[in-house]
Protein backbone atom coordinates (compact mmCIF):
# COMPACT_ATOMS: atom_id res chain seq x y z
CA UNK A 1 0.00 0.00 0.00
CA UNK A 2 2.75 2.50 0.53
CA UNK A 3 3.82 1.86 -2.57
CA UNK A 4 0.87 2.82 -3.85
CA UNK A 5 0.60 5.78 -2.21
CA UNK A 6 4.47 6.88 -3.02
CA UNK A 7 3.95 6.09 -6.92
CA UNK A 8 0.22 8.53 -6.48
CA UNK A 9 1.79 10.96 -4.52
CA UNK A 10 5.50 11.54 -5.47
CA UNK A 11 4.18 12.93 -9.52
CA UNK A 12 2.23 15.54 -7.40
CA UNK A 13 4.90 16.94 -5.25
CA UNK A 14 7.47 16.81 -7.81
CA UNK A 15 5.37 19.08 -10.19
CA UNK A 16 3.23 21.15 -8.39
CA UNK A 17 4.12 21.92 -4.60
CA UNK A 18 6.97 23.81 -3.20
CA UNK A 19 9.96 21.86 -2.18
CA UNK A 20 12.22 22.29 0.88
CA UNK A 21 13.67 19.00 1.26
CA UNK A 22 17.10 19.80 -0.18
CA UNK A 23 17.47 22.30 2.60
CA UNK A 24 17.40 19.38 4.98
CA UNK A 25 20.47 17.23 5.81
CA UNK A 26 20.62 13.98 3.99
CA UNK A 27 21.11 11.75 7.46
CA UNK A 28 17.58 13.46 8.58
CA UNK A 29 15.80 12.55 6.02
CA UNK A 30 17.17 9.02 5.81
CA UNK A 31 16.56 8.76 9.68
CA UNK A 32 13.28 10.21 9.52
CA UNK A 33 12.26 7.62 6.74
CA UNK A 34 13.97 4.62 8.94
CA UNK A 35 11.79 5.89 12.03
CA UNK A 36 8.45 6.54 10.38
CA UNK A 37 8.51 3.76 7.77
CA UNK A 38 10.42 1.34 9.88
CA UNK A 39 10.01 1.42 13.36
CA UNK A 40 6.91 3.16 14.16
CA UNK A 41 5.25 1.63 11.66
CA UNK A 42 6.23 -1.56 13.01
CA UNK A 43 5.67 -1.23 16.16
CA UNK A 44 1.96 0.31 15.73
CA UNK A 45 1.03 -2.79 13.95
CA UNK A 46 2.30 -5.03 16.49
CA UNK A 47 0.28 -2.77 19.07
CA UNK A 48 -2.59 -2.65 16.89
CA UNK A 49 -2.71 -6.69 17.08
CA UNK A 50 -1.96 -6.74 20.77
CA UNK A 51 -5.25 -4.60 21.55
CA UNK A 52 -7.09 -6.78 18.64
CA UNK A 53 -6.22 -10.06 20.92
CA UNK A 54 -7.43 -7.88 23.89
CA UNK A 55 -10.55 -5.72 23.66
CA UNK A 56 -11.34 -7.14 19.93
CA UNK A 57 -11.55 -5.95 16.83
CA UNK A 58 -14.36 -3.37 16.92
CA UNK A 59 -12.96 -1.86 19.78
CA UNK A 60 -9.60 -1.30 18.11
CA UNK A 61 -11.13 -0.42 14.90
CA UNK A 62 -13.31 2.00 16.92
CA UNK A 63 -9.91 3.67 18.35
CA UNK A 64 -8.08 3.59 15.24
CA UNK A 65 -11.20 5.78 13.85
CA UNK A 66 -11.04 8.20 16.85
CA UNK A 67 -7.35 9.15 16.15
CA UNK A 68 -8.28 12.32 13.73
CA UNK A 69 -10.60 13.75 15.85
CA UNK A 70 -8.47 13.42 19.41
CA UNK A 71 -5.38 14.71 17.05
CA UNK A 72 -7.49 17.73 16.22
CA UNK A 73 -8.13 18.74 19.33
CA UNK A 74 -4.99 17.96 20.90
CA UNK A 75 -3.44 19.52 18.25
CA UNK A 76 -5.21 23.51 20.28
CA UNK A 77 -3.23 23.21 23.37
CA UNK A 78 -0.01 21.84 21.99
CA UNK A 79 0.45 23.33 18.50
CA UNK A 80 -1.87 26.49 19.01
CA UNK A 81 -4.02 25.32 16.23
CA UNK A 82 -7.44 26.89 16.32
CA UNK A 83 -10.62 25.11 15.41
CA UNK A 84 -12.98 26.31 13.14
CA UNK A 85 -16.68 25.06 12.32
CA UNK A 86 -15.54 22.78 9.63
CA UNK A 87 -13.30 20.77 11.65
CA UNK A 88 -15.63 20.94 15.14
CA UNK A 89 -17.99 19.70 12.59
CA UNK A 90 -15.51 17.00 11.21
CA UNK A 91 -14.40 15.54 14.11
CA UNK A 92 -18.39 15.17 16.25
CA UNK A 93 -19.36 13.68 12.15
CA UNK A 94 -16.46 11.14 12.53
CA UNK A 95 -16.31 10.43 16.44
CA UNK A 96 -20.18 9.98 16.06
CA UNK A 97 -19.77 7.53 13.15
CA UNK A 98 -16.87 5.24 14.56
CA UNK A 99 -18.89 5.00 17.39
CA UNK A 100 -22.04 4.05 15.83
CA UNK A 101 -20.48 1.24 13.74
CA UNK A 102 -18.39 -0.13 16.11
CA UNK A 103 -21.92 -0.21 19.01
CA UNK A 104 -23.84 -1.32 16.11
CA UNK A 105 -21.33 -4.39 15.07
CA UNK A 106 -21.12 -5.05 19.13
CA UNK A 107 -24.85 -4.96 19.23
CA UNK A 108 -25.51 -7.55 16.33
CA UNK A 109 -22.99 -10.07 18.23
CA UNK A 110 -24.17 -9.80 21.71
């Protein structure tokens, strides 16, 4: 899938948006791809199927979903974002939805 995503996305930065990476150090950039492709990646999916084996799949699915909306808001105290309409609305349309299917799927098993 990241694959994927690289062979989308690379066409897109190349020709249209601004580009700062060569004003970075090489070693960050090859660090920074070791951490986030490597090692946090791997280590969220082994965490990912930890909680799976432990509160079950709906209720990891259901946390997975809430990760945009608790970023967004956590996002105000520590990064001084502000939050308009769109993204209050956004994250209640998304936290209302993950919790919806995931009660709903709990529901039709119990």
């Amino acid at each position: 899938m990241a694959v994927i995503s690289m062979v989308c996305y690379t066409p897109v930065y190349l020709l249209f948006l601004p580009k700062a990476i060569t004003t970075v150090p090489l070693a960050f950039v090859l660090w920074q791809g070791v951490y986030q492709g490597i090692l946090a990646a791997s280590i969220a999916g082994l965490l990912f199927a930890y909680a799976i084996h432990n509160i079950g799949p709906q209720r990891a699915t259901l946390m997975l979903a809430l990760v945009p909306g608790i970023s967004a808001v956590a996002a105000v105290p520590l990064l001084g974002e502000s939050l308009d309409a769109v993204t209050i609305a956004g994250v209640l349309l998304v936290t209302i939805g993950a919790v919806l299917g995931a009660t709903h799927q709990l529901e039709k098993r119990g």
